[in-house]
PDBML (XML) file of the C-alpha atoms, coordinates in Angstrom:
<?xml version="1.0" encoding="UTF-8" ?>
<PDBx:datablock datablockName="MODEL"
   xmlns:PDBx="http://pdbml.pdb.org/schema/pdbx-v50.xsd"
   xmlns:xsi="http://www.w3.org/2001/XMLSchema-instance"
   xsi:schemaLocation="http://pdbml.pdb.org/schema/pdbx-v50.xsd pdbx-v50.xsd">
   <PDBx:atom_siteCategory>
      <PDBx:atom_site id="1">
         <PDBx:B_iso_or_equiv>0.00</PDBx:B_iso_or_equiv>
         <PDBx:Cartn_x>39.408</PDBx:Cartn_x>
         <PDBx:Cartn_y>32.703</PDBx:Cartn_y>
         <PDBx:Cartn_z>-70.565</PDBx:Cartn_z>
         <PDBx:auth_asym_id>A</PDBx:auth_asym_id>
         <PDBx:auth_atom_id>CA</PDBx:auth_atom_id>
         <PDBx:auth_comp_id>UNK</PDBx:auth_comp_id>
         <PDBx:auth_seq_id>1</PDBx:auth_seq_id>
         <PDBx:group_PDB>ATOM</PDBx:group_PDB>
         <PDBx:label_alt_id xsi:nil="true" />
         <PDBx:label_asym_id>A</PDBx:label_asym_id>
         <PDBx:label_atom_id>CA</PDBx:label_atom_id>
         <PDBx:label_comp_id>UNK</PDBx:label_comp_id>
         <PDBx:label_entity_id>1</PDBx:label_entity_id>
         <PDBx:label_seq_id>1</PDBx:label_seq_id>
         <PDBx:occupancy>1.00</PDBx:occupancy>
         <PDBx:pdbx_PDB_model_num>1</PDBx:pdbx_PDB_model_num>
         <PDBx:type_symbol>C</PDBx:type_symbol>
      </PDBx:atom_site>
      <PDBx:atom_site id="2">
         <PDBx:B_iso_or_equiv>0.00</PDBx:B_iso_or_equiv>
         <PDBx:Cartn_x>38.703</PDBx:Cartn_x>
         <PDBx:Cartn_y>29.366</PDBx:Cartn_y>
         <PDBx:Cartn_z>-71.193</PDBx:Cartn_z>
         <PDBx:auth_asym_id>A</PDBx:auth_asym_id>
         <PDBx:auth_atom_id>CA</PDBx:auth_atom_id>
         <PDBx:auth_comp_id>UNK</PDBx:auth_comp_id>
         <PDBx:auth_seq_id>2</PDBx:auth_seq_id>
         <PDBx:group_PDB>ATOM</PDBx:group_PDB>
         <PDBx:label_alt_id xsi:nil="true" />
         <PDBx:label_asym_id>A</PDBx:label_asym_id>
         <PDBx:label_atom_id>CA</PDBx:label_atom_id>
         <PDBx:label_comp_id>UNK</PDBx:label_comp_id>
         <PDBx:label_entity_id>1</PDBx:label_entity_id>
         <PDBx:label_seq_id>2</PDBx:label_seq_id>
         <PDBx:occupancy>1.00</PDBx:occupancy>
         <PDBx:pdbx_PDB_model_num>1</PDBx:pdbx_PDB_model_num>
         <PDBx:type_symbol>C</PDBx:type_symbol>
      </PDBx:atom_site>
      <PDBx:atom_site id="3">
         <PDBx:B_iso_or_equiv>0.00</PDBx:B_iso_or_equiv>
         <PDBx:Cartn_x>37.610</PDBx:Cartn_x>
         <PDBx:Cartn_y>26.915</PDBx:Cartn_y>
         <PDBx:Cartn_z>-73.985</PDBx:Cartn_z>
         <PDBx:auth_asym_id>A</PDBx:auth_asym_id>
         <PDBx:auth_atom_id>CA</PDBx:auth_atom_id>
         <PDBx:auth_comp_id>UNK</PDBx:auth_comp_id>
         <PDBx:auth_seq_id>3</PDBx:auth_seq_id>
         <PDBx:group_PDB>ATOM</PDBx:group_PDB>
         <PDBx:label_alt_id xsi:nil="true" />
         <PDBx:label_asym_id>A</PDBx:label_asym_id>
         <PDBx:label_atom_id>CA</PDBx:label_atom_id>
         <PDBx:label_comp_id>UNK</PDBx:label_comp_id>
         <PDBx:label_entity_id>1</PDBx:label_entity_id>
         <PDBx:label_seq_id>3</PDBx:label_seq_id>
         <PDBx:occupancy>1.00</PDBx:occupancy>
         <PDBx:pdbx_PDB_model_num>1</PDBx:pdbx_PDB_model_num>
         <PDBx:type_symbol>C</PDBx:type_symbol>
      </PDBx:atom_site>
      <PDBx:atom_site id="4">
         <PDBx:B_iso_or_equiv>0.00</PDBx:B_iso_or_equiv>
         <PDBx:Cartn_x>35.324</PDBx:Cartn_x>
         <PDBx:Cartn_y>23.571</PDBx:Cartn_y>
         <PDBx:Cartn_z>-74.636</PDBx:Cartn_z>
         <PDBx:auth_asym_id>A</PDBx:auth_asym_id>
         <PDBx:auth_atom_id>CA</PDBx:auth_atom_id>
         <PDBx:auth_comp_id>UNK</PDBx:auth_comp_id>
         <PDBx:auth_seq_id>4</PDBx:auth_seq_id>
         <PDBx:group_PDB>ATOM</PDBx:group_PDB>
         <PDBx:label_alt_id xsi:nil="true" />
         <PDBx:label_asym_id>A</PDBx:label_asym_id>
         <PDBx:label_atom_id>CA</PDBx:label_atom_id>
         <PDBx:label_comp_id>UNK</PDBx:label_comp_id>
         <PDBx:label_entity_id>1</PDBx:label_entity_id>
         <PDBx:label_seq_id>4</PDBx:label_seq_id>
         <PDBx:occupancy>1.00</PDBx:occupancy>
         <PDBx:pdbx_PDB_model_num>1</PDBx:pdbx_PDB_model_num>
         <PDBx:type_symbol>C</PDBx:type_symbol>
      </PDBx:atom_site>
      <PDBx:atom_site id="5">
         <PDBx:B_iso_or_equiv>0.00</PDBx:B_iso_or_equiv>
         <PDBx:Cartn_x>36.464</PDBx:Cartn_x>
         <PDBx:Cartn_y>21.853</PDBx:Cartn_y>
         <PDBx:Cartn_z>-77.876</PDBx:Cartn_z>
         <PDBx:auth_asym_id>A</PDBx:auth_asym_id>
         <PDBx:auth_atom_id>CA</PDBx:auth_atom_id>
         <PDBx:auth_comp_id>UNK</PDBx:auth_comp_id>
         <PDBx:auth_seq_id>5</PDBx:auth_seq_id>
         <PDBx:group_PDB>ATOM</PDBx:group_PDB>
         <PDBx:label_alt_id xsi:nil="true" />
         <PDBx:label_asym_id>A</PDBx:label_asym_id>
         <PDBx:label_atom_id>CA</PDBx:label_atom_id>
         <PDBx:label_comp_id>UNK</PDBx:label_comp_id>
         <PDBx:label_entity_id>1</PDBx:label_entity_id>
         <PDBx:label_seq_id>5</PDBx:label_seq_id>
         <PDBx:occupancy>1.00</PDBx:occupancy>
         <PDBx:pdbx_PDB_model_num>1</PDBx:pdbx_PDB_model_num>
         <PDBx:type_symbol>C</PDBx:type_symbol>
      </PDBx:atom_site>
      <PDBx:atom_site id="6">
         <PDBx:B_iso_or_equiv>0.00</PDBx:B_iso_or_equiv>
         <PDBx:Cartn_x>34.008</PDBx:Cartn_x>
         <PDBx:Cartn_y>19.018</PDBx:Cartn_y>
         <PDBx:Cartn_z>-77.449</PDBx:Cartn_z>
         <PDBx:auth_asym_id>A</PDBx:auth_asym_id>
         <PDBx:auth_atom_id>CA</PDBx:auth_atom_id>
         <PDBx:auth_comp_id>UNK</PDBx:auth_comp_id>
         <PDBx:auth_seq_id>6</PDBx:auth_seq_id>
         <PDBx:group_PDB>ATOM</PDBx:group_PDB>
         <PDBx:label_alt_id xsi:nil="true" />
         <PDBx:label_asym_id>A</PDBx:label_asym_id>
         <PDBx:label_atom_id>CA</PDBx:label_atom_id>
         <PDBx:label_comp_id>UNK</PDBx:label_comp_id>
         <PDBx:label_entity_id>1</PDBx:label_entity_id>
         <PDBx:label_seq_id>6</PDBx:label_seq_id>
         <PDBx:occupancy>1.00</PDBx:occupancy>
         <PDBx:pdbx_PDB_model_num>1</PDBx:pdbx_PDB_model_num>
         <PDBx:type_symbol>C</PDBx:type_symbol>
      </PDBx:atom_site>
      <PDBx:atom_site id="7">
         <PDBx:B_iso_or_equiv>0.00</PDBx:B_iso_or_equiv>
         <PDBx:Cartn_x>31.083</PDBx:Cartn_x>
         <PDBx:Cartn_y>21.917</PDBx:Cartn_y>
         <PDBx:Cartn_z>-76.968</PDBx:Cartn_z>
         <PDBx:auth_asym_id>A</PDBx:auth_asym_id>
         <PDBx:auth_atom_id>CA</PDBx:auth_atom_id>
         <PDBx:auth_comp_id>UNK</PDBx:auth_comp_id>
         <PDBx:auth_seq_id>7</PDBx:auth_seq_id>
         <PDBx:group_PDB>ATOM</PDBx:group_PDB>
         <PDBx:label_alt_id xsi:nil="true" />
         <PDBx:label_asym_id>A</PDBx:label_asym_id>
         <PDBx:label_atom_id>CA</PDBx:label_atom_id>
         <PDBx:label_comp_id>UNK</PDBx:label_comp_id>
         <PDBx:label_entity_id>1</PDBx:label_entity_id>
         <PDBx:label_seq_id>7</PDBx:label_seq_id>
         <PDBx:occupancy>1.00</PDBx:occupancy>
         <PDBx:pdbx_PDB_model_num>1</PDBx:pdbx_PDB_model_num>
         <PDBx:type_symbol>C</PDBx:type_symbol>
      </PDBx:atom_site>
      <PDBx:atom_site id="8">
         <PDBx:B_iso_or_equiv>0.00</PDBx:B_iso_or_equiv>
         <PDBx:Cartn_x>33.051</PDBx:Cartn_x>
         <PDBx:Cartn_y>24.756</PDBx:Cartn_y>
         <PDBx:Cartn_z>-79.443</PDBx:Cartn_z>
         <PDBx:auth_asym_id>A</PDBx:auth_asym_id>
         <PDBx:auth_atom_id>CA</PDBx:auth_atom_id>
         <PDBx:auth_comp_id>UNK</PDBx:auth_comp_id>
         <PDBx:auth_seq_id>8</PDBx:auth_seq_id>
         <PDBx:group_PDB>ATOM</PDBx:group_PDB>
         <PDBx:label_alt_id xsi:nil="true" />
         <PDBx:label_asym_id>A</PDBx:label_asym_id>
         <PDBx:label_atom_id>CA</PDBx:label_atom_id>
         <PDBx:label_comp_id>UNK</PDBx:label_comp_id>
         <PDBx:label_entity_id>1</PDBx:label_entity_id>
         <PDBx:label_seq_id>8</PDBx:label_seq_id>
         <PDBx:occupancy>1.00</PDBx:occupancy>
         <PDBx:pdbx_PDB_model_num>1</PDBx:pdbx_PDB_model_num>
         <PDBx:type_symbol>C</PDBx:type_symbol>
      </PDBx:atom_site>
      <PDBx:atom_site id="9">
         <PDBx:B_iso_or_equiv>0.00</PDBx:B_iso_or_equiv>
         <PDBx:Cartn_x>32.360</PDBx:Cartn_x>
         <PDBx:Cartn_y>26.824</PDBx:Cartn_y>
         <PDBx:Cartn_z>-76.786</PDBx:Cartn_z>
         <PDBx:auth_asym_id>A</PDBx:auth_asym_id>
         <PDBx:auth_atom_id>CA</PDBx:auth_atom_id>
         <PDBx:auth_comp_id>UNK</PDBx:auth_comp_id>
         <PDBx:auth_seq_id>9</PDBx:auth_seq_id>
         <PDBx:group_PDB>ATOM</PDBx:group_PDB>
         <PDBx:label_alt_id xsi:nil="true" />
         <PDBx:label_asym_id>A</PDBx:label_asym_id>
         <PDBx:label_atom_id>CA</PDBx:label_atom_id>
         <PDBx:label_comp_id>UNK</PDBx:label_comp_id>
         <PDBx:label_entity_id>1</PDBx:label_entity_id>
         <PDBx:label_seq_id>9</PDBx:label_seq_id>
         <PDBx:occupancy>1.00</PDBx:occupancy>
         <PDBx:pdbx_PDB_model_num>1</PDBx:pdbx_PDB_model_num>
         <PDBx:type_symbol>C</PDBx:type_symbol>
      </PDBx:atom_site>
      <PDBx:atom_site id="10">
         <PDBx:B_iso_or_equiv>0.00</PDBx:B_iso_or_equiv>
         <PDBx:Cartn_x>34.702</PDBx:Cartn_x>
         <PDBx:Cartn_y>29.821</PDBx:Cartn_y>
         <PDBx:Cartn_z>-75.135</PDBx:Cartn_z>
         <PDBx:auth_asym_id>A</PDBx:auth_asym_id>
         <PDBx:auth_atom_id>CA</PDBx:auth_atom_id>
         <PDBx:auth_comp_id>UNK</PDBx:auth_comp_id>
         <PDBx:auth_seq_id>10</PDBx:auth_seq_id>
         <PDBx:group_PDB>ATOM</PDBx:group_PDB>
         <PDBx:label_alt_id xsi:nil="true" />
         <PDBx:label_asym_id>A</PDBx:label_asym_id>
         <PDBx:label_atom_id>CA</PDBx:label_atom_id>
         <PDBx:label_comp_id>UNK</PDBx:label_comp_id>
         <PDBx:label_entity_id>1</PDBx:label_entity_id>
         <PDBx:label_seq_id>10</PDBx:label_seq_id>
         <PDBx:occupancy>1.00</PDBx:occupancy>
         <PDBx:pdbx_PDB_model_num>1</PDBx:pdbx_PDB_model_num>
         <PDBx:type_symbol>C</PDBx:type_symbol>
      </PDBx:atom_site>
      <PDBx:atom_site id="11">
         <PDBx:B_iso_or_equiv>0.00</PDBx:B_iso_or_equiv>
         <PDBx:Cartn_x>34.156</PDBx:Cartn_x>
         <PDBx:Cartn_y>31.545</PDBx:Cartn_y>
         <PDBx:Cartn_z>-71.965</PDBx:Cartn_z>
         <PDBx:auth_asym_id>A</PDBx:auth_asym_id>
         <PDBx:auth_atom_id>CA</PDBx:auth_atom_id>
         <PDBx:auth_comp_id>UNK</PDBx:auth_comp_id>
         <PDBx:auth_seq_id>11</PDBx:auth_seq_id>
         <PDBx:group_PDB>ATOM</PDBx:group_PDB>
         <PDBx:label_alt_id xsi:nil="true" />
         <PDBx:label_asym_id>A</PDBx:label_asym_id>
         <PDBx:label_atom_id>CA</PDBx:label_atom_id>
         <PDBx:label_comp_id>UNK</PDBx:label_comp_id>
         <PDBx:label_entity_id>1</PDBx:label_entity_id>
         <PDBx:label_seq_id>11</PDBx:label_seq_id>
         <PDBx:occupancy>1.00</PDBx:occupancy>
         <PDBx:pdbx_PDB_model_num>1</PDBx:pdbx_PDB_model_num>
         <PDBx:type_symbol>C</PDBx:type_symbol>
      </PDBx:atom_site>
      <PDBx:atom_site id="12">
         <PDBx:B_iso_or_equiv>0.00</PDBx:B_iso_or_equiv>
         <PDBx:Cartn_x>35.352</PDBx:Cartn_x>
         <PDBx:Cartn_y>34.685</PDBx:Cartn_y>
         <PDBx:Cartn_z>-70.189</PDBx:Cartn_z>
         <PDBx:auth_asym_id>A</PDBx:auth_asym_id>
         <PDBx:auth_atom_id>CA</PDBx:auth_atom_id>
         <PDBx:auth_comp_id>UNK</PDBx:auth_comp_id>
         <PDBx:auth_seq_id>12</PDBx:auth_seq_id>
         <PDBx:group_PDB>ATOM</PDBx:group_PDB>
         <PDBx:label_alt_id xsi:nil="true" />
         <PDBx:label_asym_id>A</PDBx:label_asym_id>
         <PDBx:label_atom_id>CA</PDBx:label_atom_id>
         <PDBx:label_comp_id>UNK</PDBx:label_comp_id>
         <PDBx:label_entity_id>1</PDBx:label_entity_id>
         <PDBx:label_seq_id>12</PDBx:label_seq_id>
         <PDBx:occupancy>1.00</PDBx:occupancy>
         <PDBx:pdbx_PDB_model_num>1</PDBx:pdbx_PDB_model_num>
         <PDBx:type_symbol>C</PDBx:type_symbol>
      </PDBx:atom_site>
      <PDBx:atom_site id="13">
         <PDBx:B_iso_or_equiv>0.00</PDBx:B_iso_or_equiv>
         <PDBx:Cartn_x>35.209</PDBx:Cartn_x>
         <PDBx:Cartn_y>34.572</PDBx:Cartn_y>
         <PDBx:Cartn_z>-66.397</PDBx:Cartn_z>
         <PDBx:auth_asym_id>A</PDBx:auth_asym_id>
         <PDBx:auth_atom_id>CA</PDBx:auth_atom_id>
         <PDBx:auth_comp_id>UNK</PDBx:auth_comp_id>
         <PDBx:auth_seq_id>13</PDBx:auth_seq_id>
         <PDBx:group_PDB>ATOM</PDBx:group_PDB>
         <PDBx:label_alt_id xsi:nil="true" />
         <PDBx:label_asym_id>A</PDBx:label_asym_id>
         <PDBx:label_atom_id>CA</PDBx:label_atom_id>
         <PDBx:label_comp_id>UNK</PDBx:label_comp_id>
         <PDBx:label_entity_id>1</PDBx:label_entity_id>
         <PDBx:label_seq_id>13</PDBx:label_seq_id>
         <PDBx:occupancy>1.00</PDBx:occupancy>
         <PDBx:pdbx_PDB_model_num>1</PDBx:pdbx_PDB_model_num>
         <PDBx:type_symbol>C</PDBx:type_symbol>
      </PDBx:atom_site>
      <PDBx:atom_site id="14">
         <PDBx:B_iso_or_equiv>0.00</PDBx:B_iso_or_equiv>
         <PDBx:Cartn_x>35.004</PDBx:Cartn_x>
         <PDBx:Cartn_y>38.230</PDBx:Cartn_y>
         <PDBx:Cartn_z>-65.238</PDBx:Cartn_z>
         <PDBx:auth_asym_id>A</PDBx:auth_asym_id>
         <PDBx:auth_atom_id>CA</PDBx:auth_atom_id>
         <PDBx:auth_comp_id>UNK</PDBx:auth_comp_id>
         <PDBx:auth_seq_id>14</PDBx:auth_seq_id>
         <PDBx:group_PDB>ATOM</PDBx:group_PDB>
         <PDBx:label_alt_id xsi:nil="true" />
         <PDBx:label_asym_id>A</PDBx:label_asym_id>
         <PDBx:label_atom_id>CA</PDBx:label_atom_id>
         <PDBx:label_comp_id>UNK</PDBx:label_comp_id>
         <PDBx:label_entity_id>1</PDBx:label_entity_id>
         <PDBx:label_seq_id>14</PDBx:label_seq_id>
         <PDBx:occupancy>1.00</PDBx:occupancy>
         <PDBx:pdbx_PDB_model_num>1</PDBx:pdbx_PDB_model_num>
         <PDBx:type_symbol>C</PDBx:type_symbol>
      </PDBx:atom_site>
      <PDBx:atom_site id="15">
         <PDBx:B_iso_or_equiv>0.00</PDBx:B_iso_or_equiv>
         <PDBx:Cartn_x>35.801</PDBx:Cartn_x>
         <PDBx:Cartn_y>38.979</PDBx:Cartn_y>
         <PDBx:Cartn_z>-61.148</PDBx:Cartn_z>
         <PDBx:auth_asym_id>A</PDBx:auth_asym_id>
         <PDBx:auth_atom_id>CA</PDBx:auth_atom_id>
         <PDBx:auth_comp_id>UNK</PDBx:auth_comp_id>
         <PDBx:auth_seq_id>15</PDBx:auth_seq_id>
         <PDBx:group_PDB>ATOM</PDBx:group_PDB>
         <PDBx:label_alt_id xsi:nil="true" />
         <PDBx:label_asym_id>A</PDBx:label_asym_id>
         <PDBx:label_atom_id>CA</PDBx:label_atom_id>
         <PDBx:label_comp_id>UNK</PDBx:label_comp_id>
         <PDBx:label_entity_id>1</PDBx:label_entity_id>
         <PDBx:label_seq_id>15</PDBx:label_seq_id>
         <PDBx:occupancy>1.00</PDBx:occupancy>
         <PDBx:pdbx_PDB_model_num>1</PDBx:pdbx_PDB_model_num>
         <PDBx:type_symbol>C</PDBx:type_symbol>
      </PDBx:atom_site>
      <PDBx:atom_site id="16">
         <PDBx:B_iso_or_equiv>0.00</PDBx:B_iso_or_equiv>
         <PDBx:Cartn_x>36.569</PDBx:Cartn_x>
         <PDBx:Cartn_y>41.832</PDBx:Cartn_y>
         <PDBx:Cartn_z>-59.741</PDBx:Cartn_z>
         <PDBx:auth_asym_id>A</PDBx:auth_asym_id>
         <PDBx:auth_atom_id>CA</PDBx:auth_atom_id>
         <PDBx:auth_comp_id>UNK</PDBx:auth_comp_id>
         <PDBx:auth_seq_id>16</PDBx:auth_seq_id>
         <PDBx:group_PDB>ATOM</PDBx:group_PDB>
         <PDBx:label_alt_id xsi:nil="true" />
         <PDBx:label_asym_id>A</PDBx:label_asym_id>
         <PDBx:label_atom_id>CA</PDBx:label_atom_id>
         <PDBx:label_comp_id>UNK</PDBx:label_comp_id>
         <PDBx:label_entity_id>1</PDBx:label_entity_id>
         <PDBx:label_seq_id>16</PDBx:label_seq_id>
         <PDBx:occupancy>1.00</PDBx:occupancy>
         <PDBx:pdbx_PDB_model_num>1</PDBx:pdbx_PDB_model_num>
         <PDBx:type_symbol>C</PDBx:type_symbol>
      </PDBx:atom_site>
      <PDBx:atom_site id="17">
         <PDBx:B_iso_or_equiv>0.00</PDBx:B_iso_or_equiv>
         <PDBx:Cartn_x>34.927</PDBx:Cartn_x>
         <PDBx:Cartn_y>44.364</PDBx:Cartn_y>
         <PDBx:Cartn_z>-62.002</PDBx:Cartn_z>
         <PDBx:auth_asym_id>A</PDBx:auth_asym_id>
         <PDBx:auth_atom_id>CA</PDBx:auth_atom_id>
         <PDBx:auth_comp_id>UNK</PDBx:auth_comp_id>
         <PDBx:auth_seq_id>17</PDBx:auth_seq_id>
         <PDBx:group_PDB>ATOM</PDBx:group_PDB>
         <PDBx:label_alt_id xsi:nil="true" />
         <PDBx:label_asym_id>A</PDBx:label_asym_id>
         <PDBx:label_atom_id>CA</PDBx:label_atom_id>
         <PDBx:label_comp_id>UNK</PDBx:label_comp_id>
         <PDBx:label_entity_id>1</PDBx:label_entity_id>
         <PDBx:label_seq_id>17</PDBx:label_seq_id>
         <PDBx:occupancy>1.00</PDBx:occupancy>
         <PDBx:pdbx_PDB_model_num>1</PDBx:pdbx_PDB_model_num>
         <PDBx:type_symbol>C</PDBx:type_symbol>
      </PDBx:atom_site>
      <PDBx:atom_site id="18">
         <PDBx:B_iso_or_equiv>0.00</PDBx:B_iso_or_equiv>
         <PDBx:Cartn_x>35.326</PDBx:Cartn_x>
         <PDBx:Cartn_y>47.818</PDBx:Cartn_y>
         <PDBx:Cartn_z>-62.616</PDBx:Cartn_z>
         <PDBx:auth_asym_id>A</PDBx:auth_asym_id>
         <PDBx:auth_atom_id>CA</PDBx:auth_atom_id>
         <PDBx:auth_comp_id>UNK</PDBx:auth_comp_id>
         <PDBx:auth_seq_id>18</PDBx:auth_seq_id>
         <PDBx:group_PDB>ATOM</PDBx:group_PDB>
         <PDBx:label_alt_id xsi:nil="true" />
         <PDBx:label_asym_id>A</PDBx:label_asym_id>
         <PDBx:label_atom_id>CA</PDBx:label_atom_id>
         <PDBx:label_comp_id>UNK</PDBx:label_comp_id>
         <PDBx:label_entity_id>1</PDBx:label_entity_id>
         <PDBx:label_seq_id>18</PDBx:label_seq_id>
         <PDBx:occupancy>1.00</PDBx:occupancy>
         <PDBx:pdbx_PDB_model_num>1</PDBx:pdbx_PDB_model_num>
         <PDBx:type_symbol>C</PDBx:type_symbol>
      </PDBx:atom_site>
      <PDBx:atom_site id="19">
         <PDBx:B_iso_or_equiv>0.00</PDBx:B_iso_or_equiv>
         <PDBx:Cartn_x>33.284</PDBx:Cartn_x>
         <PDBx:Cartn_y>50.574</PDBx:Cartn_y>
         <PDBx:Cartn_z>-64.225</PDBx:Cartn_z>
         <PDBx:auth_asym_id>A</PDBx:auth_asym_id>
         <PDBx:auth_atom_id>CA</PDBx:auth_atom_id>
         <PDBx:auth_comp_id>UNK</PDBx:auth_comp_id>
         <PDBx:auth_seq_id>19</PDBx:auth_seq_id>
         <PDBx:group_PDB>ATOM</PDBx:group_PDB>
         <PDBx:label_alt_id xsi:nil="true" />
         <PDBx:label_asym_id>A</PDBx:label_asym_id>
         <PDBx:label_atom_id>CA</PDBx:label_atom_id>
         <PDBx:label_comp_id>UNK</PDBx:label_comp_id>
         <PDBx:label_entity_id>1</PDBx:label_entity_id>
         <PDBx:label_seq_id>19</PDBx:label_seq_id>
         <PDBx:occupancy>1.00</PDBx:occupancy>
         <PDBx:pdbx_PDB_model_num>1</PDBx:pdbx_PDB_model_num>
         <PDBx:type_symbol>C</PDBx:type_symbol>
      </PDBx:atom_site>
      <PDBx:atom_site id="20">
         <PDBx:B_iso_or_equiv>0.00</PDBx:B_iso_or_equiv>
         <PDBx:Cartn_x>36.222</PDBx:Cartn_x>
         <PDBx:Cartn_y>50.600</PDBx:Cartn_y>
         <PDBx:Cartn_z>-66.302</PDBx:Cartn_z>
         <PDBx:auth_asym_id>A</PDBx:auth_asym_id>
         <PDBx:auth_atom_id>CA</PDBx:auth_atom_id>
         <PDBx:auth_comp_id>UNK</PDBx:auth_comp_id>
         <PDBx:auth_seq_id>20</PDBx:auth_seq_id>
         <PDBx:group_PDB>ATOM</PDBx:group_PDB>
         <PDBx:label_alt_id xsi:nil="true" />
         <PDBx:label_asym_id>A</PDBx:label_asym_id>
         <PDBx:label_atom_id>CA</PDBx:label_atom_id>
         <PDBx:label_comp_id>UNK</PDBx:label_comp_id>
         <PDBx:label_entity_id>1</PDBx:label_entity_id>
         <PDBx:label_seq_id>20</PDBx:label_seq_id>
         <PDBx:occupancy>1.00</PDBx:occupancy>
         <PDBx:pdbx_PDB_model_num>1</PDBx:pdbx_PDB_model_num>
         <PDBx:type_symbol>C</PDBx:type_symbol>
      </PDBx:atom_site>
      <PDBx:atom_site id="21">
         <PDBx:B_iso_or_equiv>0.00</PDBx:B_iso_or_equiv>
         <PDBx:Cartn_x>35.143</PDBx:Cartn_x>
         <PDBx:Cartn_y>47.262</PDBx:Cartn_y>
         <PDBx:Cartn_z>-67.671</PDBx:Cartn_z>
         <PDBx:auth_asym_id>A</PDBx:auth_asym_id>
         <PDBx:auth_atom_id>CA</PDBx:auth_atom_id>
         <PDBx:auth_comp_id>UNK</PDBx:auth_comp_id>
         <PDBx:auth_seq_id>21</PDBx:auth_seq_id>
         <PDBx:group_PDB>ATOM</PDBx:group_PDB>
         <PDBx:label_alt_id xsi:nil="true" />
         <PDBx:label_asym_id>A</PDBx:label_asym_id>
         <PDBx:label_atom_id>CA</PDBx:label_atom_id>
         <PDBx:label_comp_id>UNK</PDBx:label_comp_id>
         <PDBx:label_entity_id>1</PDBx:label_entity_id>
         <PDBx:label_seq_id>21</PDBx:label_seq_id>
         <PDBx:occupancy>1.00</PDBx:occupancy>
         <PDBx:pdbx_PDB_model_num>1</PDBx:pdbx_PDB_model_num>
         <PDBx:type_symbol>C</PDBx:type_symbol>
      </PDBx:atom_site>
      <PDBx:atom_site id="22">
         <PDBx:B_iso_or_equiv>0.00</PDBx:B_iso_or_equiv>
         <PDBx:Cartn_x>32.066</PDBx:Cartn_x>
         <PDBx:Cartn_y>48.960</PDBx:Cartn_y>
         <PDBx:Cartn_z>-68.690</PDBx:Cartn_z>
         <PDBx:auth_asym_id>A</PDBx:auth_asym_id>
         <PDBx:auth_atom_id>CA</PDBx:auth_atom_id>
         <PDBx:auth_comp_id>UNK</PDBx:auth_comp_id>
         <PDBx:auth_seq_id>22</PDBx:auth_seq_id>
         <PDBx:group_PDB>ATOM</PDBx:group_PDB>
         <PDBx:label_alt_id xsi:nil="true" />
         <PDBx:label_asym_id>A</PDBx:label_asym_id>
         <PDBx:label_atom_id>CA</PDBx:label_atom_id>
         <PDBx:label_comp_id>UNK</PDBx:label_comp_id>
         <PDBx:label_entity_id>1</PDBx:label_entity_id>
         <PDBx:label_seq_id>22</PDBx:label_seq_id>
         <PDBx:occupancy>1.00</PDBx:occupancy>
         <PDBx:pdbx_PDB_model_num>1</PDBx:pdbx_PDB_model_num>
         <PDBx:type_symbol>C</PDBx:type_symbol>
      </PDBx:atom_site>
      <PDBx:atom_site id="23">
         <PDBx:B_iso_or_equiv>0.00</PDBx:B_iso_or_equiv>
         <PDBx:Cartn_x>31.743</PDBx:Cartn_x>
         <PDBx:Cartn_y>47.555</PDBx:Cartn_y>
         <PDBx:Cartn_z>-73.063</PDBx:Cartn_z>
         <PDBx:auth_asym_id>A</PDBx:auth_asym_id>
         <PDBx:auth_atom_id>CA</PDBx:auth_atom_id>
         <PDBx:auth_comp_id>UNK</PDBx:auth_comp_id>
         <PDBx:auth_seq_id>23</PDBx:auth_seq_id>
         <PDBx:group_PDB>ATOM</PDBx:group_PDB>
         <PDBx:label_alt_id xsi:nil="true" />
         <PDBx:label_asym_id>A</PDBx:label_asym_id>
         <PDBx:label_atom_id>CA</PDBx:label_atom_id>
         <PDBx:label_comp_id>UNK</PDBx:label_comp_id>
         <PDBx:label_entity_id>1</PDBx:label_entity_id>
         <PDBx:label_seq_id>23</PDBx:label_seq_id>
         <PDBx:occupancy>1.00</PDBx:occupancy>
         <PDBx:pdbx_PDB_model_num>1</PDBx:pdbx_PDB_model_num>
         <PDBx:type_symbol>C</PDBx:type_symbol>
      </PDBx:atom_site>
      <PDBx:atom_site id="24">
         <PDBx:B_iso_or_equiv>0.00</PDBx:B_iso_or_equiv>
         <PDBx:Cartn_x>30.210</PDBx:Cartn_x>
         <PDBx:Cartn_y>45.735</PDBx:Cartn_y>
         <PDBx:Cartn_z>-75.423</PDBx:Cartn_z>
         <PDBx:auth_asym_id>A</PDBx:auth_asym_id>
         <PDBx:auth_atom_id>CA</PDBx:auth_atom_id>
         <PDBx:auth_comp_id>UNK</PDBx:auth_comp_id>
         <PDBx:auth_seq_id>24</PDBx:auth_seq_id>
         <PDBx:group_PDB>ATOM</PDBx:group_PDB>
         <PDBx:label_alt_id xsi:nil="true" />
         <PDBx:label_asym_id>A</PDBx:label_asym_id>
         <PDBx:label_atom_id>CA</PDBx:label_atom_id>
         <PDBx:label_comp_id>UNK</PDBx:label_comp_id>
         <PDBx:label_entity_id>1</PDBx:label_entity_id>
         <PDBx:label_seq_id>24</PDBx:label_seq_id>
         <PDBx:occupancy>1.00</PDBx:occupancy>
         <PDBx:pdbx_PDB_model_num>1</PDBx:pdbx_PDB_model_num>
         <PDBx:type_symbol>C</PDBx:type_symbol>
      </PDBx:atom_site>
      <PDBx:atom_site id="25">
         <PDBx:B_iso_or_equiv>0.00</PDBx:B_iso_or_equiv>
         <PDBx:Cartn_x>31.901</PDBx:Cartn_x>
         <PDBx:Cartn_y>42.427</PDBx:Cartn_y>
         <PDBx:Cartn_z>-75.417</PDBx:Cartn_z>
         <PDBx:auth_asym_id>A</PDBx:auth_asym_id>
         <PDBx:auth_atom_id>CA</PDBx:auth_atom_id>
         <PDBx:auth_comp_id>UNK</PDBx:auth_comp_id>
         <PDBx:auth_seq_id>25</PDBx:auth_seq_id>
         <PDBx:group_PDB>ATOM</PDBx:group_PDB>
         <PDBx:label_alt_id xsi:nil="true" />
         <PDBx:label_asym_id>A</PDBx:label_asym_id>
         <PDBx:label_atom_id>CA</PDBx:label_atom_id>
         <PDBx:label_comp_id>UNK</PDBx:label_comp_id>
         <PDBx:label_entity_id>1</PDBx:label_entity_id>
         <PDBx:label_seq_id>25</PDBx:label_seq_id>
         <PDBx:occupancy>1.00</PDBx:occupancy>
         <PDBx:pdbx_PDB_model_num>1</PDBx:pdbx_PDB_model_num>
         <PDBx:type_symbol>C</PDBx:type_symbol>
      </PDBx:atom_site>
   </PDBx:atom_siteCategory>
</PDBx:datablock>
């Protein structure tokens, strides 16, 4: 997870996924 203050912006870098992972976000 990560964040842009300037931007108010928030990211979520997802690798590696699983069916598992499988959602609404």
């Amino acid at each position: 997870i990560s964040r842009d203050n300037a931007q108010n912006m928030v990211y979520l870098q997802m690798n590696s996924l699983k069916s598992e992972d499988t959602a609404v976000y």
